[in-house]
Protein backbone atom coordinates (compact mmCIF):
# COMPACT_ATOMS: atom_id res chain seq x y z
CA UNK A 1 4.54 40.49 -7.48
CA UNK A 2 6.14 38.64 -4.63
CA UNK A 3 8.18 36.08 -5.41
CA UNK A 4 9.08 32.83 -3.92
CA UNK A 5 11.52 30.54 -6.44
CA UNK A 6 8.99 27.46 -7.35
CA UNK A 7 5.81 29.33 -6.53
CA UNK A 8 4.41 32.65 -7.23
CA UNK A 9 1.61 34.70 -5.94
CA UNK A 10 0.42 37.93 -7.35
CA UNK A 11 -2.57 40.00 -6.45
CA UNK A 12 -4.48 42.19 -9.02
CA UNK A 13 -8.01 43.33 -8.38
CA UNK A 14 -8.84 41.16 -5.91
CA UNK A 15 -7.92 37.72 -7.70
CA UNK A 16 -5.01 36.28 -5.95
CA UNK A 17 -3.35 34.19 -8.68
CA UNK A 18 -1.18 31.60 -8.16
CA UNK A 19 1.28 29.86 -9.99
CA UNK A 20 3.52 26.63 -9.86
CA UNK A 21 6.60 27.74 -10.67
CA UNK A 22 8.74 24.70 -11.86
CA UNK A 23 7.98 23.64 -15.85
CA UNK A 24 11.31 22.21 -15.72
CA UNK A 25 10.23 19.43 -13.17
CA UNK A 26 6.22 19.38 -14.46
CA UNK A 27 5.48 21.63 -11.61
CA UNK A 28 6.44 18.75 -9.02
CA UNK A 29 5.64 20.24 -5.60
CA UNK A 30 8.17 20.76 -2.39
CA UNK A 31 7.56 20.94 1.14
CA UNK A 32 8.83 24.42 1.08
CA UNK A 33 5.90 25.79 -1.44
CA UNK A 34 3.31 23.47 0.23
CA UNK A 35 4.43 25.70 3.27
CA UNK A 36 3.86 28.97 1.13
CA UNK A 37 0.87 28.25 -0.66
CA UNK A 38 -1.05 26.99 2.72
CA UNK A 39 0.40 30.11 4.44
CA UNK A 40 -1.23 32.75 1.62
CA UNK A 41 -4.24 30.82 1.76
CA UNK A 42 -4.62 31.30 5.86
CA UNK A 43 -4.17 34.84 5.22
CA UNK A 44 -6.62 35.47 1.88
CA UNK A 45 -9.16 33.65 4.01
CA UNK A 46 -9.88 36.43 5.64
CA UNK A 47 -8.47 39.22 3.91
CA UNK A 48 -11.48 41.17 2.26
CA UNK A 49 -9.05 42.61 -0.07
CA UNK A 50 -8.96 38.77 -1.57
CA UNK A 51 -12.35 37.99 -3.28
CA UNK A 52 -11.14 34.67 -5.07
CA UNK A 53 -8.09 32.86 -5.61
CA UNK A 54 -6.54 30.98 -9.66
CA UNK A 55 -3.94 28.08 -9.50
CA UNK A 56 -2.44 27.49 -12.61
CA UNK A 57 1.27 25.56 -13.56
CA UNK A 58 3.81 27.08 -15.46
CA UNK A 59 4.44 25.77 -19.51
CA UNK A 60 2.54 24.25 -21.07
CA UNK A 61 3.17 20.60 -20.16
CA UNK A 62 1.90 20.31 -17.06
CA UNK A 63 -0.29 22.13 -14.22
CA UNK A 64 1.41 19.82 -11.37
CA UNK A 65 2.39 16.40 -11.38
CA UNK A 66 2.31 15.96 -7.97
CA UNK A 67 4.93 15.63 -4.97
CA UNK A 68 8.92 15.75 -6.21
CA UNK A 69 9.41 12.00 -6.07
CA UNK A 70 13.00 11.78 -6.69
CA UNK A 71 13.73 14.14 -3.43
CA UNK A 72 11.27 12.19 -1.37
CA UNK A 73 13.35 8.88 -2.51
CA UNK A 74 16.83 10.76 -2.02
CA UNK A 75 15.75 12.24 1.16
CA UNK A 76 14.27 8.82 2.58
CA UNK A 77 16.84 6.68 1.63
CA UNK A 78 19.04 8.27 3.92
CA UNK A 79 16.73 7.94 6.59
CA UNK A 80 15.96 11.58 7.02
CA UNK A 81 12.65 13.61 7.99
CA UNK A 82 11.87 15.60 4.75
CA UNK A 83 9.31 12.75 3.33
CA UNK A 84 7.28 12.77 6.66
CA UNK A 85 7.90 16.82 6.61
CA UNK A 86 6.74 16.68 3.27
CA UNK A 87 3.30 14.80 3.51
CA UNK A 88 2.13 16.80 6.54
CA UNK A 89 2.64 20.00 4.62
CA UNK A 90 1.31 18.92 1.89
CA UNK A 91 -1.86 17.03 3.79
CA UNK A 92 -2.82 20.24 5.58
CA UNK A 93 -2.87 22.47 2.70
CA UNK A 94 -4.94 20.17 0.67
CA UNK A 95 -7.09 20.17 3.84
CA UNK A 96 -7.14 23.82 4.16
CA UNK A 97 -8.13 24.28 0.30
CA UNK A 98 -11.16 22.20 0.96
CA UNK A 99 -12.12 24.25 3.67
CA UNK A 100 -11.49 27.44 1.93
CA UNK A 101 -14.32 29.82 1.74
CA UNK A 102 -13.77 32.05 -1.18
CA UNK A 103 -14.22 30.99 -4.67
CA UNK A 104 -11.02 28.24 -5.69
CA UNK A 105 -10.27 28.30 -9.15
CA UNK A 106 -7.53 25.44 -10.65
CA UNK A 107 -6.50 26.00 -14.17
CA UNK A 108 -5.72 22.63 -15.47
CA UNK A 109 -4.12 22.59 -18.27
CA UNK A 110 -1.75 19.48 -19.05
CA UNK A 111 -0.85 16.44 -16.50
CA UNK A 112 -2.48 16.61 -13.54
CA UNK A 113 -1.50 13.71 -11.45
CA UNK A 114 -1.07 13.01 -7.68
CA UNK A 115 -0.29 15.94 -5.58
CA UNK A 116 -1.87 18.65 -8.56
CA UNK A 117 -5.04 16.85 -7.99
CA UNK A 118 -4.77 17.74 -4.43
CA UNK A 119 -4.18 21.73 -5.05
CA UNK A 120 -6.83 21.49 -7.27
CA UNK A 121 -9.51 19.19 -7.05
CA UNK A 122 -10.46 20.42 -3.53
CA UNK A 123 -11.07 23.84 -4.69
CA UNK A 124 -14.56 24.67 -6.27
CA UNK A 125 -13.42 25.54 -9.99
CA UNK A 126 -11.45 23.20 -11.64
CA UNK A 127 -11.06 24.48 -15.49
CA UNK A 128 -10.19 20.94 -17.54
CA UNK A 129 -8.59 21.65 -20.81
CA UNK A 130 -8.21 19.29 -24.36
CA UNK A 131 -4.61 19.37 -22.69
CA UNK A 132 -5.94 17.72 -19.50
CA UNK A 133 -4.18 14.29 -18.77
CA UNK A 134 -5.14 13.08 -15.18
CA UNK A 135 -4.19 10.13 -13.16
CA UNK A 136 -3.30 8.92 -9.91
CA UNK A 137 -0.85 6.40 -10.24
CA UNK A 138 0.60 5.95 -7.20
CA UNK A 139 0.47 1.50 -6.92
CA UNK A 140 2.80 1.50 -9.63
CA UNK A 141 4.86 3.55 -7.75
CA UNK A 142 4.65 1.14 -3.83
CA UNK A 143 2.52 4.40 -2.47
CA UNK A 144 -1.33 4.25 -2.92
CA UNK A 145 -4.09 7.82 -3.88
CA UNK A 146 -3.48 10.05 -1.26
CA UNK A 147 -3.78 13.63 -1.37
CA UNK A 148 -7.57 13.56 -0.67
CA UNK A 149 -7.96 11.00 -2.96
CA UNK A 150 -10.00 8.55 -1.10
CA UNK A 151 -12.67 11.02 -0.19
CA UNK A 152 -12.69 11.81 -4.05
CA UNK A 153 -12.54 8.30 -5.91
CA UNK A 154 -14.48 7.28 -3.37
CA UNK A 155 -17.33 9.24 -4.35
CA UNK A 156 -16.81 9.09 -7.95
CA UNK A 157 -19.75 7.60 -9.95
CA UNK A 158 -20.25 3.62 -9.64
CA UNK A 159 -16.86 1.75 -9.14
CA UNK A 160 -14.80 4.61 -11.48
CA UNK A 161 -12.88 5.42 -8.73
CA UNK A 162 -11.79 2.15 -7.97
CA UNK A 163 -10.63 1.22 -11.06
CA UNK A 164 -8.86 4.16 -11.12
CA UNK A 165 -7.24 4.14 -8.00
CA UNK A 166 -6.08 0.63 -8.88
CA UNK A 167 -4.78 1.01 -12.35
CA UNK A 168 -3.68 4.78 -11.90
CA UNK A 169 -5.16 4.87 -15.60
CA UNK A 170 -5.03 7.89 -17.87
CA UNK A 171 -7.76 10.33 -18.32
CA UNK A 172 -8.41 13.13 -20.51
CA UNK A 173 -10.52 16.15 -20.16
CA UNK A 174 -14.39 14.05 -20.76
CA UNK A 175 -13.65 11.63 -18.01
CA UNK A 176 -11.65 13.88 -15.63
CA UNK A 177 -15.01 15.51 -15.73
CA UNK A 178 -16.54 12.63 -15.30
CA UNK A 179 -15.44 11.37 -12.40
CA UNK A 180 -15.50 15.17 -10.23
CA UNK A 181 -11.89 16.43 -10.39
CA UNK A 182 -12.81 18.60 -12.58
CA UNK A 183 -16.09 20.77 -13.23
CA UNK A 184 -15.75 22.98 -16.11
CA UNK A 185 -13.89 22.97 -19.38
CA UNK A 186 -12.51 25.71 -21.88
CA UNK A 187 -9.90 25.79 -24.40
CA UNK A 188 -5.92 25.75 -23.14
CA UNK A 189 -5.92 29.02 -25.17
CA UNK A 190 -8.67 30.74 -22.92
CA UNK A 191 -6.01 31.03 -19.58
CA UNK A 192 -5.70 34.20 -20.17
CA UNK A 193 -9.17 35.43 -21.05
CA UNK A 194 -10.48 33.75 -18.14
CA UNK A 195 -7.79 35.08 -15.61
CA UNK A 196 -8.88 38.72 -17.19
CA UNK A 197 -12.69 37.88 -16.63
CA UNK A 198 -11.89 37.03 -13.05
CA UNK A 199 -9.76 40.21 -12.38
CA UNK A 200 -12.29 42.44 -13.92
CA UNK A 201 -15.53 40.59 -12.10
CA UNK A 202 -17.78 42.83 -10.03
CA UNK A 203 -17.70 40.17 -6.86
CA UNK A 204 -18.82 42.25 -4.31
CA UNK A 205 -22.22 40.79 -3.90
CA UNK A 206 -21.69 37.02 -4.40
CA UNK A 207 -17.71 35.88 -5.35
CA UNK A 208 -19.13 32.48 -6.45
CA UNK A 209 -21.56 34.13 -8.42
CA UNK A 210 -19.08 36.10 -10.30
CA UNK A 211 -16.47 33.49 -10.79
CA UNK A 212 -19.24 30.49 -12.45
CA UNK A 213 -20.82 33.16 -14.69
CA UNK A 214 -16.90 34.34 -15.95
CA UNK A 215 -16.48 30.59 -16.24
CA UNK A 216 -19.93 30.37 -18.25
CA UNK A 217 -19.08 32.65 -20.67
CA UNK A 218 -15.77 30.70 -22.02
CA UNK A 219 -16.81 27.51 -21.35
CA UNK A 220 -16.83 24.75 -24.02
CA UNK A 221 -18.04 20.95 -24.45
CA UNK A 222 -15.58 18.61 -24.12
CA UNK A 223 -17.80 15.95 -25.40
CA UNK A 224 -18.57 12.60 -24.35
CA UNK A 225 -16.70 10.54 -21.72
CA UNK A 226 -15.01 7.71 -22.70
CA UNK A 227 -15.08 6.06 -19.17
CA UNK A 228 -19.00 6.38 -19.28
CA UNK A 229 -19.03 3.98 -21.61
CA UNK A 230 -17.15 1.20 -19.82
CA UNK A 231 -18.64 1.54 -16.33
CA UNK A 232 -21.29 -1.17 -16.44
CA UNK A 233 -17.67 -3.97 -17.19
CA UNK A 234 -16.17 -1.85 -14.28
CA UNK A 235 -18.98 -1.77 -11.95
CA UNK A 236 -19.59 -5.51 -12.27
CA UNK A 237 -15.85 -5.84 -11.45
CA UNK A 238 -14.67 -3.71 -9.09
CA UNK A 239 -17.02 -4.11 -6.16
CA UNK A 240 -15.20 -6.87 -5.19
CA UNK A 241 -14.00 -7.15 -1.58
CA UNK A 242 -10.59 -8.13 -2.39
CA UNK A 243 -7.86 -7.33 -5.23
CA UNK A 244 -7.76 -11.07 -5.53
CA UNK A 245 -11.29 -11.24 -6.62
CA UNK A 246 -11.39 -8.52 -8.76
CA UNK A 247 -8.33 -9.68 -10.74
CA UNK A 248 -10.65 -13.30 -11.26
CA UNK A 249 -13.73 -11.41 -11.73
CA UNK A 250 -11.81 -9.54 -14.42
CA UNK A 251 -10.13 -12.74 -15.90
CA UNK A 252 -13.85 -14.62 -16.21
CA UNK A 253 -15.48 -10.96 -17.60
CA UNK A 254 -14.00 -11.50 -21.64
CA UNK A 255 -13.97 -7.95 -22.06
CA UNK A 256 -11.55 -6.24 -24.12
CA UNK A 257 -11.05 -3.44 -21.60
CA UNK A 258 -11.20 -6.16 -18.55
CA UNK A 259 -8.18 -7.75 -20.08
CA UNK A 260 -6.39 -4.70 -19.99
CA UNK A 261 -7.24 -3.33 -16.21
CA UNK A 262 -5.97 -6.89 -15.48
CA UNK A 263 -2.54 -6.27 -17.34
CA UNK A 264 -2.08 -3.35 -15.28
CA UNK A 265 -2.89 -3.95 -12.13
CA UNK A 266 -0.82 -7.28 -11.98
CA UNK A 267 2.46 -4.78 -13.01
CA UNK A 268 1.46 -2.81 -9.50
CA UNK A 269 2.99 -2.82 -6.18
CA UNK A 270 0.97 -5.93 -4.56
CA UNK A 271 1.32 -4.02 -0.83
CA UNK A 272 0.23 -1.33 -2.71
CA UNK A 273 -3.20 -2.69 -4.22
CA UNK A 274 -4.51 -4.07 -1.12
CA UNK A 275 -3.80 -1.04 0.75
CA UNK A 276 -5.38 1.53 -1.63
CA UNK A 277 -8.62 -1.04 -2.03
CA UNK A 278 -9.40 -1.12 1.82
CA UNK A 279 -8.42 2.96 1.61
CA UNK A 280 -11.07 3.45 -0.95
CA UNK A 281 -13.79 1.40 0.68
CA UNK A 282 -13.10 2.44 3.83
CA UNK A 283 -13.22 6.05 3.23
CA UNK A 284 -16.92 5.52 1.51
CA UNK A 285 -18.15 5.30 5.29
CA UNK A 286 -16.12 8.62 6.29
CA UNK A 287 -18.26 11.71 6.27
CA UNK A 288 -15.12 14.17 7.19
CA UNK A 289 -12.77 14.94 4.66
CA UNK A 290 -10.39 15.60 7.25
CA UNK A 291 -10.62 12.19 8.78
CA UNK A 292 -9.99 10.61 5.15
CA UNK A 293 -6.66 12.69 5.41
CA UNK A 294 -5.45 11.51 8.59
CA UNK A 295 -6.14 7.80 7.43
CA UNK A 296 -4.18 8.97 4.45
CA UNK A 297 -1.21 10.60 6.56
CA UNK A 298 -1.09 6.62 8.47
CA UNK A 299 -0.52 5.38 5.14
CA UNK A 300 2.19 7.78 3.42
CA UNK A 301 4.26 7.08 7.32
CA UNK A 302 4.30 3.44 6.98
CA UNK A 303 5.41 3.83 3.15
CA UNK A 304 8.29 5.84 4.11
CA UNK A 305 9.32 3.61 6.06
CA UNK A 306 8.75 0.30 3.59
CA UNK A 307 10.47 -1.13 0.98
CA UNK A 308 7.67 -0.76 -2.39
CA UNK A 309 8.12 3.49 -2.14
CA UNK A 310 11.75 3.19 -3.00
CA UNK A 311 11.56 0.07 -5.05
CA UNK A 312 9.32 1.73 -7.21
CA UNK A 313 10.59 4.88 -7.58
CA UNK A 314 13.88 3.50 -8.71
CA UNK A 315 12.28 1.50 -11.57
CA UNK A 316 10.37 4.66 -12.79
CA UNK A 317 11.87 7.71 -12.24
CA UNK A 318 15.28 6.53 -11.13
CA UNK A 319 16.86 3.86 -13.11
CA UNK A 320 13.65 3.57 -15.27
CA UNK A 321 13.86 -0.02 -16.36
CA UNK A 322 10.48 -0.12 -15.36
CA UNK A 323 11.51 -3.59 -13.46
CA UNK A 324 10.60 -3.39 -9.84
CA UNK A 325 11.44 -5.72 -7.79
CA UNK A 326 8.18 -6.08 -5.35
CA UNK A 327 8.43 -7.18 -1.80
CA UNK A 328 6.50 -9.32 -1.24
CA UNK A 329 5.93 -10.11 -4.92
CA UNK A 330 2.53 -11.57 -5.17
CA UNK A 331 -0.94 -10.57 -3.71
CA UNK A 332 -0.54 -13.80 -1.71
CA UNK A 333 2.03 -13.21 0.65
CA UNK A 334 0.40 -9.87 1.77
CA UNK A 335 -1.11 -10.49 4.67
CA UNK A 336 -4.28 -8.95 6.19
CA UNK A 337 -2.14 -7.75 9.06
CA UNK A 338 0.32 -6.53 6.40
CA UNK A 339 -2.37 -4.42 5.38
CA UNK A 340 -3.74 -3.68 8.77
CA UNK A 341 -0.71 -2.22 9.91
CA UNK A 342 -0.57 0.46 7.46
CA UNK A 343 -3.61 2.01 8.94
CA UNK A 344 -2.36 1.88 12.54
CA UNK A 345 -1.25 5.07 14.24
CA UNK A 346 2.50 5.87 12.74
CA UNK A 347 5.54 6.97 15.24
CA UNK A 348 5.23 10.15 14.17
CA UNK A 349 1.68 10.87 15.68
CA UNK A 350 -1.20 11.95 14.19
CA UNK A 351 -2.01 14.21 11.35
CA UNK A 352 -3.37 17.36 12.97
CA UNK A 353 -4.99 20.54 11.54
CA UNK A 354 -4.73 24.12 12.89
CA UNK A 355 -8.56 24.13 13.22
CA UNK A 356 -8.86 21.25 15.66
CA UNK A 357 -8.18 23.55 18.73
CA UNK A 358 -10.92 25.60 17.59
């Protein structure tokens, strides 16, 4: 096995398996095993030795919970590079996993939220489990879905991904289904049959083949979506053009569950929810994945160098008195060339990948 201290790669019979190595920090990811996991991935791509390739987070609480916040607030606050460092690591390897031509396989068992949607939900397995928890909950936070989120929610069934881009509300295994982050489900307790099945497939004809009929053979119904069952209330609500209008569409609508999207989007970062609604309708007109992560890599520069990010970050993680102090503090005072700004080119220059030369 060779070893790297937060993230772990071993190869067995050609399954590369992976593992996010941090349980003590829900698997949060670093710059430094972005770096590592892109790297191996580059390299298994064409190595015929490599015939498929299993994420999977280590505990039991969580597969990843996405980028270490507190270092990215540490770091920024004292004005220096690792945040920006951070992103475009972590933007071109969640690039580079959607390009990836071998057989992807995401074990996904516990939270999965922000950046572990990215190493997984790009891939093309992703295992849910009646552990599964996912959200992306970045407005209450001053950031906004990134990771390849707009290209996902985006194309999520009716206006699902817009409610859930705006709320950052909690899913479980059904509705994680659902919506397309994930694609299969089996019980937590399978991990290891599954990672056997994979080792011990005959993939020398077709990988893919292999890896869905090892998948077939363990997988389970995990029963009806919950989120189905409220799409017509968020359909008719969420198409709106403007956060503003959705909030009063919501208000008028009488619903039960209405009432409570509209609780919990008025708690969010107001920069934060007109950003992330022009992100996700924009990125419903971009064909390339890729381009949806350079309009993506605008965004995170512009954060890192606001006010919400921080703001946030201290009433959640930091001081968590869950009080954040908003600025500006109502939808009204964000301008349209607040927003537009966000999406011009940063300082920092664009977001390139290593295939653009090519």
């Amino acid at each position: 096995m060779t070893e790297q201290a937060d993230i772990l790669f071993e190869v067995q019979d050609k399954l590369a398996l992976v593992t996010l190595n941090r349980p003590q920090a829900m698997n949060a990811l670093s710059t430094e095993m972005c770096l590592a996991l892109d790297a191996r991935l580059a390299a298994w791509e064409h190595d015929p030795a490599i015939q498929a390739v299993m994420i999977q987070g280590s505990g039991s609480r969580a597969f990843c919970t996405g980028g270490d916040i507190r270092r990215l607030y540490e770091e920024g606050r004292q004005g220096r590079p690792y945040p920006f460092e951070f992103f475009r690591a972590e933007y071109r390897m969640n690039a580079r996993i959607r390009r990836f031509p071998k057989p992807y396989v995401a074990f996904l068992d516990g939270a999965v939220m922000g950046g572990g949607v990215g190493v997984s939900a790009h891939g093309s397995h992703r295992i849910a489990t009646e552990n599964t928890l996912f959200a992306m909950p970045e407005t209450g936070i001053g950031l906004f879905p990134d990771i390849g989120a707009s290209y996902l929610l985006s194309r999520a069934p009716g206006e699902s991904g817009m409610y859930l881009a705006l709320t950052g509300a909690r899913q479980r295994a059904a509705d994680t289904i659902y919506v397309g982050i994930a694609n299969h489900h089996m019980p937590a307790a399978a991990r290891d049959e599954i990672t056997a099945a994979l080792r011990a497939a005959t993939m020398s004809a077709d990988p893919r083949v292999a890896v869905e009929t090892a998948i077939a053979k363990l997988a389970s119904d995990p029963g009806p979506a919950p989120l189905a069952a409220h799409r017509a209330v968020i359909d008719r609500n969420f198409c709106h053009p403007s956060v503003e209008a959705v909030l009063a569409a919501l208000d008028r609508d009488g619903d039960g569950f209405a009432t409570e999207a509209a609780a919990i989007i008025r708690q969010k970062s107001p920069t934060s929810l007109k950003v992330t609604l022009r992100e996700i309708a924009g990125a419903r007109k971009i064909e390339s994945f890729d381009d949806c992560m350079r309009i993506e890599w605008r965004l995170a520069t512009h954060c890192m160098r606001g006010h919400d990010f921080y703001e946030g970050t201290r009433a959640q993680v930091v001081d968590k008195d869950r009080n954040p102090k908003w600025r500006p503090a109502a939808l009204s005072e964000v301008s349209e060339a607040d927003v537009a700004a966000y999406f011009a080119p940063p300082p920092e220059g664009e977001l390139v990948f290593d295939w653009d030369a090519k």
